[in-house]
Structures are given as C-alpha cells and as structure tokens.
Protein backbone atom coordinates (compact mmCIF):
# COMPACT_ATOMS: atom_id res chain seq x y z
CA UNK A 1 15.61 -21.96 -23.80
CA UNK A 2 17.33 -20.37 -26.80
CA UNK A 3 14.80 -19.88 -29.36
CA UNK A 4 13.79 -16.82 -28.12
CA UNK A 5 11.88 -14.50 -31.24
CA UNK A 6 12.44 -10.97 -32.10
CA UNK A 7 8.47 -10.10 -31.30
CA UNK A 8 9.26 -10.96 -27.58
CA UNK A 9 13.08 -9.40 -27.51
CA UNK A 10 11.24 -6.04 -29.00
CA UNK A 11 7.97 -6.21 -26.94
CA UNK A 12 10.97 -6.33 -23.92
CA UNK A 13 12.25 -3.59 -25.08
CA UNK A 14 9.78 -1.23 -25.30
CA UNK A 15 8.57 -2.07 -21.76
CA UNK A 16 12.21 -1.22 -20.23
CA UNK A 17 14.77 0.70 -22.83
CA UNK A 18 16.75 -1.81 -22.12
CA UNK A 19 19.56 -2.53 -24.38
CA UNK A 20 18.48 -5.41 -27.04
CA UNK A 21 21.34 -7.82 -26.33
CA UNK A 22 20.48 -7.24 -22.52
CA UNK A 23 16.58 -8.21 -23.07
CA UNK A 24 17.37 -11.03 -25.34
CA UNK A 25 20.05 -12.52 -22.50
CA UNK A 26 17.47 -11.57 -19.60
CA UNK A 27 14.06 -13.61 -21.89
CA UNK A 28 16.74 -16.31 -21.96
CA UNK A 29 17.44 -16.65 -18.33
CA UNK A 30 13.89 -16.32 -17.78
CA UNK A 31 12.86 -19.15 -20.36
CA UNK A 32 10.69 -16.64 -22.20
CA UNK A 33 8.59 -15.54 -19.02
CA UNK A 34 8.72 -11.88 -20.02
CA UNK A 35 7.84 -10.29 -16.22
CA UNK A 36 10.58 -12.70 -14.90
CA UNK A 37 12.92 -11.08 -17.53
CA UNK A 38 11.97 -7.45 -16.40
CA UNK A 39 12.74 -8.36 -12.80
CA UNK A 40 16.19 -9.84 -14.11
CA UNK A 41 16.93 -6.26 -15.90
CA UNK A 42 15.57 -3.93 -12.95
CA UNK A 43 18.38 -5.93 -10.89
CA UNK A 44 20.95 -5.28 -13.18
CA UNK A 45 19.82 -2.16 -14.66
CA UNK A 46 17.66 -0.37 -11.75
CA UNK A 47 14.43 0.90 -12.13
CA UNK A 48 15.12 3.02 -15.85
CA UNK A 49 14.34 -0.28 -16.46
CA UNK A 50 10.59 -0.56 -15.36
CA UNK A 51 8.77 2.31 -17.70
CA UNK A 52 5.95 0.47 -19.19
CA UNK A 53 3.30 2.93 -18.10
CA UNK A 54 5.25 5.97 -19.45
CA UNK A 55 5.60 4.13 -22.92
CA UNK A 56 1.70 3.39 -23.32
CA UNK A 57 0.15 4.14 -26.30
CA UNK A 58 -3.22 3.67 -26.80
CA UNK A 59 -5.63 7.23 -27.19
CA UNK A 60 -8.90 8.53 -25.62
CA UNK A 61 -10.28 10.41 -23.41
CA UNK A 62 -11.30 10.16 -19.53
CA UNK A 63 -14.58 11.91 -18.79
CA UNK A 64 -15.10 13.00 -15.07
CA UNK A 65 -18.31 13.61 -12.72
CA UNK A 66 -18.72 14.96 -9.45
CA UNK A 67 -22.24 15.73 -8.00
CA UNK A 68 -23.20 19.36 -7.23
CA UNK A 69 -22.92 17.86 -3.54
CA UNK A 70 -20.20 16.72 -3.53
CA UNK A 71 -20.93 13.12 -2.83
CA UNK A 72 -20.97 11.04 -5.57
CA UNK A 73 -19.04 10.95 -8.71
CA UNK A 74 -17.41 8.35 -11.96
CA UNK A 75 -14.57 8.23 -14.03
CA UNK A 76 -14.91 6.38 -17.15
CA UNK A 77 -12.08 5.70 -20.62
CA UNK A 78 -13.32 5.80 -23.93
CA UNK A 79 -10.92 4.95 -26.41
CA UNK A 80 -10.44 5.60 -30.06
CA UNK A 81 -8.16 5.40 -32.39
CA UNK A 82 -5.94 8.80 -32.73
CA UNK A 83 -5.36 11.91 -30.97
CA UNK A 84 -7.31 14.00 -33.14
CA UNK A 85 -10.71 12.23 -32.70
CA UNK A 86 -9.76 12.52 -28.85
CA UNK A 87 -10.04 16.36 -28.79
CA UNK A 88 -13.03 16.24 -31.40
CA UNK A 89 -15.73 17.79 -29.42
CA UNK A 90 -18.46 15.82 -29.76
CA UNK A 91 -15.89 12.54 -28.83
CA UNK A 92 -15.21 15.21 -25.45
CA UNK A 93 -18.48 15.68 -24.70
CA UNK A 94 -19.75 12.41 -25.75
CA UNK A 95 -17.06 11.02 -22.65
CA UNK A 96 -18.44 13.26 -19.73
CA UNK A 97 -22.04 12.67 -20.24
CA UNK A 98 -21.18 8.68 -19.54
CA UNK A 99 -19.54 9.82 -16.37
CA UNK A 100 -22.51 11.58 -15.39
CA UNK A 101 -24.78 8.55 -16.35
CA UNK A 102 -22.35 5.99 -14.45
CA UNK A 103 -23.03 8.61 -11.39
CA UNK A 104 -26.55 8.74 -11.22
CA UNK A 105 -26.94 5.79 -12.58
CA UNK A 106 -24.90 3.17 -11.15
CA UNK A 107 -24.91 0.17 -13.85
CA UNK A 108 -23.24 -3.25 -12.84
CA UNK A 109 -21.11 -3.56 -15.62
CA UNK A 110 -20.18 -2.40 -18.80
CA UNK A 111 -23.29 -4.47 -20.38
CA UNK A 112 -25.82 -2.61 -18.11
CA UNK A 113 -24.05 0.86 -19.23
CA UNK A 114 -24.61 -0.14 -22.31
CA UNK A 115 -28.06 -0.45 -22.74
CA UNK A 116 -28.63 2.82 -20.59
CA UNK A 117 -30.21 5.65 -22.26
CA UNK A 118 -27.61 8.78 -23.34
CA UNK A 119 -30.43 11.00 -24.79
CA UNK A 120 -34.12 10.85 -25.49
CA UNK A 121 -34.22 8.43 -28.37
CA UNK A 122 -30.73 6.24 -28.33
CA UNK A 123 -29.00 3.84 -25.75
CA UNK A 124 -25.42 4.04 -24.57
CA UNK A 125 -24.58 2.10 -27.47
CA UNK A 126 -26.56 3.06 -30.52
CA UNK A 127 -25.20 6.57 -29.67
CA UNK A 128 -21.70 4.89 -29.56
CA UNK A 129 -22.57 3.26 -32.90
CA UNK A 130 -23.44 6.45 -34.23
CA UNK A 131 -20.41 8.26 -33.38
CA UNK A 132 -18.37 5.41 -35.12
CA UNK A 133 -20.21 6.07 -38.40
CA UNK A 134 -19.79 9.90 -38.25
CA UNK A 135 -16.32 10.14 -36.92
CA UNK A 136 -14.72 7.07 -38.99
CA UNK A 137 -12.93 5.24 -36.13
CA UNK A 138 -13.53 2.86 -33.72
CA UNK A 139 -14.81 3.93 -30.48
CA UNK A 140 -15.11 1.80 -27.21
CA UNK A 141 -15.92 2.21 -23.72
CA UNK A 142 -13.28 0.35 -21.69
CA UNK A 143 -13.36 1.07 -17.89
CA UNK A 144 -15.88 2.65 -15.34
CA UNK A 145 -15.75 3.95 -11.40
CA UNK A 146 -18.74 4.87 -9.35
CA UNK A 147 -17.16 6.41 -6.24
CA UNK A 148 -19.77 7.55 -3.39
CA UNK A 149 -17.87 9.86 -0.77
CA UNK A 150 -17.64 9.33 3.04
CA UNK A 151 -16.39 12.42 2.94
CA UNK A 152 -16.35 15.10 0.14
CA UNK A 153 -15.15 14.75 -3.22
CA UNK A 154 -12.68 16.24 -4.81
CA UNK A 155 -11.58 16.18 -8.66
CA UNK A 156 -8.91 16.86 -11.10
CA UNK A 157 -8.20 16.28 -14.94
CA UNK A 158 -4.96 16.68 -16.71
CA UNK A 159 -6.08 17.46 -20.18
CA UNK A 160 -8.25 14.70 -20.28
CA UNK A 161 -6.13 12.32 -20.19
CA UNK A 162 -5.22 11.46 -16.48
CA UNK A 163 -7.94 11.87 -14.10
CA UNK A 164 -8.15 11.64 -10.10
CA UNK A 165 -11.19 11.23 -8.00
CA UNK A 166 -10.24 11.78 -3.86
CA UNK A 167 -12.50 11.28 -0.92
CA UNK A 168 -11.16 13.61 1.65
CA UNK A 169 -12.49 15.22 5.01
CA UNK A 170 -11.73 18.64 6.34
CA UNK A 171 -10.28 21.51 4.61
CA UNK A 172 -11.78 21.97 1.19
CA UNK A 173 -8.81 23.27 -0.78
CA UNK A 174 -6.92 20.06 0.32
CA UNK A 175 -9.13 17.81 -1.93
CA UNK A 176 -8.12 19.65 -5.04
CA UNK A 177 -4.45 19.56 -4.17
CA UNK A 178 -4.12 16.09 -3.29
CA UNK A 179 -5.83 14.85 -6.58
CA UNK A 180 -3.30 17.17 -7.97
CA UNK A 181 -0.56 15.48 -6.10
CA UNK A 182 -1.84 12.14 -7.49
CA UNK A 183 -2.04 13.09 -11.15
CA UNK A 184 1.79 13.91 -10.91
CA UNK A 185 3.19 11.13 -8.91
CA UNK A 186 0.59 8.43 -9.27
CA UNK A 187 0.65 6.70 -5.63
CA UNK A 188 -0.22 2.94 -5.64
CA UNK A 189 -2.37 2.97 -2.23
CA UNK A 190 -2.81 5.60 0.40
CA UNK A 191 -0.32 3.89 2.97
CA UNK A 192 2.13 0.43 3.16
CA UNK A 193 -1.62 -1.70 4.36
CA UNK A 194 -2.80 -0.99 0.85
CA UNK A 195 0.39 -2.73 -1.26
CA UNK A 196 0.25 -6.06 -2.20
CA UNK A 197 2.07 -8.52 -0.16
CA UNK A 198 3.15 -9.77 -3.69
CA UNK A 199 4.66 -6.42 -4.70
CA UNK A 200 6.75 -6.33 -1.55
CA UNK A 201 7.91 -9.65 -2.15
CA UNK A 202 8.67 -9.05 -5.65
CA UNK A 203 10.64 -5.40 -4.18
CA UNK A 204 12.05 -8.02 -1.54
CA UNK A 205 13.47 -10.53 -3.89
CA UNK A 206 14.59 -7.85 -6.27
CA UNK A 207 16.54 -5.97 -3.60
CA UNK A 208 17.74 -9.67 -2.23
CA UNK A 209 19.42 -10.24 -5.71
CA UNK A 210 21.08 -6.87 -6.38
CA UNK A 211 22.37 -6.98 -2.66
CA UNK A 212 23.60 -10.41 -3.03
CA UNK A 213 26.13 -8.98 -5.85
CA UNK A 214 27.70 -6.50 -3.31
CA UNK A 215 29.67 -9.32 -1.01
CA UNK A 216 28.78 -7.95 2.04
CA UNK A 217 27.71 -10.12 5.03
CA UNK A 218 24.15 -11.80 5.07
CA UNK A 219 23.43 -9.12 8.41
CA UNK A 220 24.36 -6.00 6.32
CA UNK A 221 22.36 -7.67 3.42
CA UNK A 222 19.22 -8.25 5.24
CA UNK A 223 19.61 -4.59 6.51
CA UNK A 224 19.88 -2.79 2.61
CA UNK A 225 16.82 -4.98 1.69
CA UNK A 226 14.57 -3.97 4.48
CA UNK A 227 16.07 -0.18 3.51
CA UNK A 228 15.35 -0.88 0.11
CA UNK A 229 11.69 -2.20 0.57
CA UNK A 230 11.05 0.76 3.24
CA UNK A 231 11.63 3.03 0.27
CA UNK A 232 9.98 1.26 -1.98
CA UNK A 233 6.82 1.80 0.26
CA UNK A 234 7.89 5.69 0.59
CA UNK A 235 8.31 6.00 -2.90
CA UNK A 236 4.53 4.39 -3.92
CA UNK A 237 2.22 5.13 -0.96
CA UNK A 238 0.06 8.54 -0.63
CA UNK A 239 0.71 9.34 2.60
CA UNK A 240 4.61 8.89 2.66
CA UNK A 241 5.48 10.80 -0.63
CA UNK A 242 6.63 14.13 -0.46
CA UNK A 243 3.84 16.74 -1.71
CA UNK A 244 4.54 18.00 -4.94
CA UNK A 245 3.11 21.99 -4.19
CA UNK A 246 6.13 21.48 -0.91
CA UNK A 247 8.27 18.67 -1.14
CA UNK A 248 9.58 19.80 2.25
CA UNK A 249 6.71 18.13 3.65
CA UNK A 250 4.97 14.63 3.09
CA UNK A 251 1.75 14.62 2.17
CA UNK A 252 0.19 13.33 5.60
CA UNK A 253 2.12 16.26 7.12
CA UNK A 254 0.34 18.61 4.57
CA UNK A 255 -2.90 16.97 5.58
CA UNK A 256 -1.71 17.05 9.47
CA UNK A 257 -1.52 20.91 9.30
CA UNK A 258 -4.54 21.67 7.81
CA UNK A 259 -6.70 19.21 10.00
CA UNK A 260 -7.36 16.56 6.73
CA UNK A 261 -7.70 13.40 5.54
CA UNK A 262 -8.21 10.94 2.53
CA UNK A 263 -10.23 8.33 2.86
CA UNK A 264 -9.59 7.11 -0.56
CA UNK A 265 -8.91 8.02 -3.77
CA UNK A 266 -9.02 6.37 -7.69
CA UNK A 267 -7.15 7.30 -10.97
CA UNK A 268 -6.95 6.46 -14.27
CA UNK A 269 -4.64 7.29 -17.35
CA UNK A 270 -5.60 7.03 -20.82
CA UNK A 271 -4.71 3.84 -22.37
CA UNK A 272 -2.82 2.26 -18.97
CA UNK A 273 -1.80 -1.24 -19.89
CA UNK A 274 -3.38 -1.25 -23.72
CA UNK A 275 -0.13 -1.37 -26.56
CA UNK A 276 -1.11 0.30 -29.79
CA UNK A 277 -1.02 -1.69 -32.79
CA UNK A 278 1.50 -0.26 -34.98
C-alpha cells in the first residue's frame, strides 16, 4: 500500500515524534494499520516513540469524592473546551458536586446521572445546559467511577487534572502516598496478574523483533525477550515500581514496612485518549 495520506502520516506523528519520513515508511509497512505502524517505530526507535498520552489535548476538569468515612468515593471528567473555563469556578465546583452525587448516588450510566437532581430545582443536565449558556462553551460529562472501599480510601488530585482513588489497608499515611505515587508514574495494574495477556504479547513480539536484529543465537534471544518483558512488567505494575518519595525501595517494600496494602486503586487524566480539534 502506497497511497498513504498526509492526515494519517501527521496523526502518526503526533502519537510518537517520530521523524515524518520514518512514520510514512512504518504506515506503509503496516498497510495503513496505524497501531501496527507504532509497534514498527517503537522497534526501531524505542519507546520515545510511544508518547500518545503525554501529547493529549483535550481540557477539563476531574472532580473527586471521598466519604467522611472513608468508604466510598467517585471520580468523574467533565470536559470543555479551553483551559480558562476549566479553572472558572463555578465549572470547578460544578465538577465535584457530580462526584459527590455519583457517590451517594450510584447511577448505572451516564443516562441515569443525567437525569439525577444537582440542586433543588434542575437535573444533572438542565444544570449542564445552563452552564453552557452562561459560560459560552460546550460542556460534557464523559467518564464516571463509583469505588466502595474494602479497606479505606485514600485520595489525591494534581491540580485537577489527574486524579487517584486507592483502596488500601493499614497505615493511614500510606493511602495518601501511594495515590501520590500513582499520579506521578501512572501504574497499569497493581501486579503482572492484572496486565493483559495481549500487552505482554504485544511487549513479547516487540522485544522478539528488535532482538532478532542483534544476530545473536535463538537461546540468547529468547533470554533478552523474557528480560525485556520482565521489565516491561517492572516498569508498569504498582507493586514492582520503585516509590517515588524513596526510589531505593519498591513500592510493596514501602507497603511491607509499614504493615500495608492496596487492594485496588483507579485514575484518570484529563482528556486521556480524546485529540483536540485544531
């Protein structure tokens, strides 16, 4: 396939830095299939070139909930259109009172949040409706999390904009720390049982490739693959990374020490997976 279009070469681009004539030759080899041709760059290039969430650009706000005990909580994304109308207060404020409603609330789906009342005389969405006419942009809800705690729960925002929920047991200074942790580094799953088979096989057959290139003997290949994947879990998993506040330590020697544990944990970032129209 050579008719390959400058959209798709671009669109390439922006997901990797890649060089242009390197996405162009990569879409090519691929037949168009764009994730094919960012697997095809991250084995000639590495991993500078798989930064699609750190080039994301779409703007809002995540609110955050946690109930006075410490049991039950939501994240939820509301989006609009710029920055500004992000920090506006009412947009702010607007954002953590649907978390608070998901909590104690618990709708099925964004439908049912919908039609919810915010205040004593509007729904979810005639106050949503509202806020469009005042403010002049478009405002949506996109995402929701209910999370009820085995343990306790534990929260942390980063400006708004990337916000952690953890279920932990035993020390309660941990809970803050680890969603903390999470913000920065943004684990995938709490240990290796909580990747996909298909990411490992994608690491696999990534690793396979690059090691292919060195020559070596299929023995010492199979051997930098299986090192390769091992750090792939290391690098993506909770429990295996090193802990930001001590990166002496890993995180489940952090939580060793002080006699704790996460049952689970959720995150979201402002605008993950949405491209901006420009």
């Amino acid at each position: 396939m050579s008719n390959i279009n400058a959209s798709l070469v671009k669109e390439l681009r922006e997901k990797t830095d890649a060089p242009m004539m390197e996405c162009k030759r990569a879409l090519i080899e691929s037949n168009g299939d764009i994730k094919k041709a960012e697997d095809l760059l991250r084995i000639k290039l590495g991993n500078k070139a798989n930064k699609a969430a750190s080039r994301v650009a779409a703007e809002g706000l995540i609110g955050l909930y946690i109930s006075d005990n410490l049991k039950f909580g939501a994240l939820i994304e509301v989006n609009c259109e710029t920055d500004f109308v992000a920090k506006n207060k009412e947009f702010i404020s607007f954002a953590n009172k649907l978390a608070e409603i998901v909590a104690n609330n618990n709708p099925s789906d964004l439908l049912g949040l919908s039609n919810l009342v915010f205040d004593e005389n509007d729904t979810v969405d005639s106050t949503r409706k509202s806020m469009i006419g005042r403010i002049g942009e478009n405002i949506s809800i996109r995402r929701f999390a209910r999370v009820v705690a085995n343990g306790s729960l534990s929260g942390y925002s980063h400006n708004g904009r990337i916000c952690v929920l953890v279920d932990h047991s035993g020390n309660d200074d941990v809970g803050k720390d680890v969603a903390m942790h999470i913000a920065a580094v943004r684990p995938r799953s709490i240990d290796a049982s909580g990747v996909s088979i298909d990411e490992i096989n994608s690491e696999r057959s990534i690793a396979m490739e690059k090691a292919k290139k060195s020559g070596k003997p299929i023995d010492i290949i199979e051997k930098i693959v299986d090192g390769s994947v091992q750090k792939f879990l290391k690098e993506v998993t909770l429990m295996s990374q090193a802990f930001v506040k001590d990166e002496k330590k890993t995180v489940k020697q952090m939580l060793d020490e002080k006699s704790s544990s996460v049952n689970s944990f959720i995150f979201y970032v402002v605008g993950d997976g949405i491209e901006k129209k420009r």
